[in-house]
N, C-alpha and C. Protein backbone atom coordinates (compact mmCIF):
# COMPACT_ATOMS: atom_id res chain seq x y z
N UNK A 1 10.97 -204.58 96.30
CA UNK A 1 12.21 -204.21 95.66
C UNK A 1 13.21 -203.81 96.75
N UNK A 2 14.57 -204.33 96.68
CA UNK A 2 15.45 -204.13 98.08
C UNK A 2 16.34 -202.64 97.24
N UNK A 3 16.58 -201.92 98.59
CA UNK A 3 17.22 -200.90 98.23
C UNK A 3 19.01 -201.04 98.07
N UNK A 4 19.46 -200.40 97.99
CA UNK A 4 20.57 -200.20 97.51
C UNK A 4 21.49 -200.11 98.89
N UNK A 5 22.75 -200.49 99.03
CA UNK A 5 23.28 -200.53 100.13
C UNK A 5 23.17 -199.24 100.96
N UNK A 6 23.64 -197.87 99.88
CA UNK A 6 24.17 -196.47 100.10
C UNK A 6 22.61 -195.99 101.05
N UNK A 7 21.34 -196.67 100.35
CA UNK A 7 20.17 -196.10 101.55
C UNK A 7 19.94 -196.83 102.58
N UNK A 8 20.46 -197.69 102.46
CA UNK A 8 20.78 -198.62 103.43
C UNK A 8 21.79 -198.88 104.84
N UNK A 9 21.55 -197.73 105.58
CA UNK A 9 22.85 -197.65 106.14
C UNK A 9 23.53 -199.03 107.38
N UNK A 10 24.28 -199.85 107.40
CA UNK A 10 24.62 -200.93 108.01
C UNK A 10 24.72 -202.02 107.68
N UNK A 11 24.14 -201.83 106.38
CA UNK A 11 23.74 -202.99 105.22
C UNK A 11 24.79 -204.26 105.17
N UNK A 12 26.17 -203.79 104.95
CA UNK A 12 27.31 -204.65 104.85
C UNK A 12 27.35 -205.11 106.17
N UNK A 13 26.92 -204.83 107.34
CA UNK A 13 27.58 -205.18 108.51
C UNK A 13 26.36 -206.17 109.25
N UNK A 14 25.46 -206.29 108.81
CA UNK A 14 24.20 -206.93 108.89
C UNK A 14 24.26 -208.38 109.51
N UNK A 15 25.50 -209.16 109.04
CA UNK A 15 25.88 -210.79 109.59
C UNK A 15 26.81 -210.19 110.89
N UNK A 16 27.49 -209.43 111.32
CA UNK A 16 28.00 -208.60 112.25
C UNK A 16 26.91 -208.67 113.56
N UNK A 17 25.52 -207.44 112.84
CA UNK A 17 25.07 -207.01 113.73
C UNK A 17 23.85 -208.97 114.16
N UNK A 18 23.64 -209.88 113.27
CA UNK A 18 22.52 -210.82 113.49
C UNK A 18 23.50 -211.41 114.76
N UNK A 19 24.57 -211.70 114.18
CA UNK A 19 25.83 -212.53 115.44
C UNK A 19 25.39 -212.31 117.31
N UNK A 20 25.65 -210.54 116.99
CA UNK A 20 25.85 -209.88 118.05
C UNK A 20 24.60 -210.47 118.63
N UNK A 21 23.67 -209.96 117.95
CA UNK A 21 22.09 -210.42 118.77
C UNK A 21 21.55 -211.45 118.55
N UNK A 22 22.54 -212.36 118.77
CA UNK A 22 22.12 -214.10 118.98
C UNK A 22 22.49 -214.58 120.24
N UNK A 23 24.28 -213.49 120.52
CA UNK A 23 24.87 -213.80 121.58
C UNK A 23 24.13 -213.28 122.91
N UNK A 24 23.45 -211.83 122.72
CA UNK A 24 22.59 -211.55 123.19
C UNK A 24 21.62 -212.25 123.69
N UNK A 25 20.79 -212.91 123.05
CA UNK A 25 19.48 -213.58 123.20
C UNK A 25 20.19 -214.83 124.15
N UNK A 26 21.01 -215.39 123.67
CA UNK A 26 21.60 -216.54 124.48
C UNK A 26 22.49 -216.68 125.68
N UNK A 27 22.79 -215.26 125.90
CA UNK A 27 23.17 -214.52 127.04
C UNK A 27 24.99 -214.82 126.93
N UNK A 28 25.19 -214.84 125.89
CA UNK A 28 26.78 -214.79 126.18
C UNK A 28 27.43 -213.56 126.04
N UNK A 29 26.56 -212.33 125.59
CA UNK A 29 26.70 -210.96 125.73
C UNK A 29 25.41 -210.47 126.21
N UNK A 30 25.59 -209.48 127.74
CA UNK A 30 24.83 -208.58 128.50
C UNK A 30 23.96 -208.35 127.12
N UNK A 31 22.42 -208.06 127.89
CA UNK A 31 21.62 -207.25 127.26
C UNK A 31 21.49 -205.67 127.83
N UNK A 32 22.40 -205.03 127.08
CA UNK A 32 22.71 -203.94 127.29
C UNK A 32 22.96 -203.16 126.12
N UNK A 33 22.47 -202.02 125.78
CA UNK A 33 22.31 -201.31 124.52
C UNK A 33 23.40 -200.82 124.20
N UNK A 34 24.17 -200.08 125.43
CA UNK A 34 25.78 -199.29 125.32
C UNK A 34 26.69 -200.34 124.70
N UNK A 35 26.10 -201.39 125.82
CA UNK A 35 27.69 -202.80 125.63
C UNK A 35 27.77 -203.34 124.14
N UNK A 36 26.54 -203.36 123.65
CA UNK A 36 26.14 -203.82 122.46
C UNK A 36 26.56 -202.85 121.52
N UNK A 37 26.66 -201.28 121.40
CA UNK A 37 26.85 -200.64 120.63
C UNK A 37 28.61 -200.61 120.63
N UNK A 38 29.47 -200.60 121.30
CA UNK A 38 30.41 -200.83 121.95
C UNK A 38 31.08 -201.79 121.19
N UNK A 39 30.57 -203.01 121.19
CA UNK A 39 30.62 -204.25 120.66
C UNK A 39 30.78 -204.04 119.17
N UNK A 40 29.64 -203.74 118.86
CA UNK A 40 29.79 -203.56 117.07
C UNK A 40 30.43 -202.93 116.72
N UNK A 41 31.20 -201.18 117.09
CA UNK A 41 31.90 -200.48 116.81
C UNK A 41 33.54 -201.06 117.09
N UNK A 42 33.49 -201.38 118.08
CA UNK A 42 34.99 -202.39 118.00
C UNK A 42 35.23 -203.37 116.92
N UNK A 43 33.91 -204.32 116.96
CA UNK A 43 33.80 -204.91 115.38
C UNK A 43 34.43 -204.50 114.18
N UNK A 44 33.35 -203.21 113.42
CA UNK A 44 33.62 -203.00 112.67
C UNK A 44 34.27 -201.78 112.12
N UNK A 45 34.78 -201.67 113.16
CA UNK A 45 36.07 -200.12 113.03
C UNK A 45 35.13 -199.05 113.31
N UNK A 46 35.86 -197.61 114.34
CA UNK A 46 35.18 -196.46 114.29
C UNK A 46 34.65 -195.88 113.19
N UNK A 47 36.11 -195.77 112.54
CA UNK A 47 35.53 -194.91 110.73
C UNK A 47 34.44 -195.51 110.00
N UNK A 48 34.56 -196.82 110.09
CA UNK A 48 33.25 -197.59 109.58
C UNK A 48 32.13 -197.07 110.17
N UNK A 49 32.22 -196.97 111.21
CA UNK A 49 30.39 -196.73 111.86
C UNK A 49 30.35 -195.45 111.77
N UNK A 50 31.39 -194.21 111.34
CA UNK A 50 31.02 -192.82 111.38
C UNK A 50 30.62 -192.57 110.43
N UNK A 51 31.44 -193.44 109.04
CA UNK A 51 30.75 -193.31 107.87
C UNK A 51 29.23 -193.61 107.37
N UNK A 52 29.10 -194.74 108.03
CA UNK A 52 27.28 -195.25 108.18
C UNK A 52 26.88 -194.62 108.82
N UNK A 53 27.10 -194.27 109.89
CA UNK A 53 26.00 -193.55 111.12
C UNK A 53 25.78 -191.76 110.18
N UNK A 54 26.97 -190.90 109.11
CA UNK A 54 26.33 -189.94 108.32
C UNK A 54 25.37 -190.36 107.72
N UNK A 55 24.72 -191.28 107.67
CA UNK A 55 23.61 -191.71 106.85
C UNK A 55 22.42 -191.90 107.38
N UNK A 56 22.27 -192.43 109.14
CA UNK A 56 21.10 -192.39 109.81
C UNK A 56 20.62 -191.17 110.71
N UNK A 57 19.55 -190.58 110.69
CA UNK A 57 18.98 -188.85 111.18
C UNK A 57 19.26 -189.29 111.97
N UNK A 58 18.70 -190.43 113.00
CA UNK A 58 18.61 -190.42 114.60
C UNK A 58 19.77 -190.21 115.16
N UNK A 59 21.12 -190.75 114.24
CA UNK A 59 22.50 -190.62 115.19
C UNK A 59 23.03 -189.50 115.16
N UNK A 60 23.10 -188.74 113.55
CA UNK A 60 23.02 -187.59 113.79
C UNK A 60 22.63 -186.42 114.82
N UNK A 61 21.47 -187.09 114.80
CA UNK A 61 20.40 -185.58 115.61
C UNK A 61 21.14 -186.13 117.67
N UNK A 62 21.36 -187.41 117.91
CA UNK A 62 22.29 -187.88 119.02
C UNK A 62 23.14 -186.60 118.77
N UNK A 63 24.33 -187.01 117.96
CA UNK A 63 25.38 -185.88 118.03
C UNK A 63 25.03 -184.58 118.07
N UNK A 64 24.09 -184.37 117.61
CA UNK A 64 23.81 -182.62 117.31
C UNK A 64 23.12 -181.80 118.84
N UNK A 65 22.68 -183.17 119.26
CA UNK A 65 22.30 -182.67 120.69
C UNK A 65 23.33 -182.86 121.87
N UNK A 66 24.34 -183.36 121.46
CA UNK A 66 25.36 -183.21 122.95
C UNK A 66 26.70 -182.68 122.27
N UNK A 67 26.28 -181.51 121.22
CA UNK A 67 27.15 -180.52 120.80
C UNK A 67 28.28 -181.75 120.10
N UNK A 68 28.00 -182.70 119.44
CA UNK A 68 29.24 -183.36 119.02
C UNK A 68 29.14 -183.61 117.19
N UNK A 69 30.00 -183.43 116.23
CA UNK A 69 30.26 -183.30 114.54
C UNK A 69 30.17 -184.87 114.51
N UNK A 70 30.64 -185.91 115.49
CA UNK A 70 30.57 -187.26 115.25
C UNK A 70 31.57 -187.14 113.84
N UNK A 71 32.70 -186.47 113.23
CA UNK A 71 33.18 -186.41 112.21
C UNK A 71 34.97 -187.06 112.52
N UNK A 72 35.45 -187.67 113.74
CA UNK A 72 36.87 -188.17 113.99
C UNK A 72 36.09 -189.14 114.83
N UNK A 73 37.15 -190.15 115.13
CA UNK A 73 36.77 -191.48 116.14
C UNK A 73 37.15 -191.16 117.72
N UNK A 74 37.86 -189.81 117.46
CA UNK A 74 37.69 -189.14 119.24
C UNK A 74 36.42 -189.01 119.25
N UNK A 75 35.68 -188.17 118.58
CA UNK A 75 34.74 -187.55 118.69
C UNK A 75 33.27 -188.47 118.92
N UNK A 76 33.64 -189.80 118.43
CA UNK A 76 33.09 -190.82 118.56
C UNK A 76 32.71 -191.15 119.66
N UNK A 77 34.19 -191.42 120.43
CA UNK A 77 34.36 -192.30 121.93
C UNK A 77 33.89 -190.78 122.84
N UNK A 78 34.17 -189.74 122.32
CA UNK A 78 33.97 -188.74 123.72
C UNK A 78 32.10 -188.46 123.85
N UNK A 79 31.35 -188.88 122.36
CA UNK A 79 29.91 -189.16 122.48
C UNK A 79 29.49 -190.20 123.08
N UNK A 80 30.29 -191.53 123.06
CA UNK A 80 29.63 -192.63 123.68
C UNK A 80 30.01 -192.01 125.18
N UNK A 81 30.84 -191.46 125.54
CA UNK A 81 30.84 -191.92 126.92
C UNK A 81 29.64 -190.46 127.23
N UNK A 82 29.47 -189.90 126.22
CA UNK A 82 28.33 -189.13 127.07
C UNK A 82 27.08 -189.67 127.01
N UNK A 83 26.89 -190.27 126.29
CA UNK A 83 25.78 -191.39 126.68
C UNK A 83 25.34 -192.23 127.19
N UNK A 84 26.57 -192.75 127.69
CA UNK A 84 26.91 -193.90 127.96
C UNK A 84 26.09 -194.09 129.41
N UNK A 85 25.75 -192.98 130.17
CA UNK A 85 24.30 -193.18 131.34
C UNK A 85 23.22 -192.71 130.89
N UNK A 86 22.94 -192.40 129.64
CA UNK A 86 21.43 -191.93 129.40
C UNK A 86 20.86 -193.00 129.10
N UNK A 87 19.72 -192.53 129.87
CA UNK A 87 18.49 -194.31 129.52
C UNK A 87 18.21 -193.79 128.07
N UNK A 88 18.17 -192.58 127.77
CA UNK A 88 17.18 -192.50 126.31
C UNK A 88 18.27 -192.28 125.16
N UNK A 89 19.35 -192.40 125.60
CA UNK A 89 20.29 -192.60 124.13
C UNK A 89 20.87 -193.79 124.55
């Protein structure tokens, strides 16, 4: 039984994210996790991915550990770039 978009977080953006990681595999985009995340969020708008990403723990608990609400699209870009050298985010 498939779930419902709302538990589903990325659900709509799904032909978005298969694209991205085709270009990937075929090397016309770096295999790189940042560049790639980067990529999709330019895609599909900040507010878009802040609104989905309230829905997944792991990104959350990201923000909650480098002191960031992840709740404006500053707040967004000033998390990626703190991640943006961690091997483990």
């Amino acid at each position: 039984m498939s779930q419902p978009e709302t538990t589903r977080p990325f659900l709509k953006y799904w032909d978005c994210l298969e694209e991205l990681e085709m270009k990937r595999r075929s090397g016309v985009v770096p295999d790189d996790r940042h560049l790639m995340t980067l990529s999709f969020i330019e895609r599909i708008g900040g507010e878009n991915f802040l609104e989905e990403a309230k829905n997944v723990h792991s990104l959350t608990e990201i923000g909650r550990f480098y002191g960031n609400r992840m709740e404006t699209v500053e707040d967004l870009a000033q998390l990626l770039k703190q991640v943006e050298s961690s091997p483990t985010h």
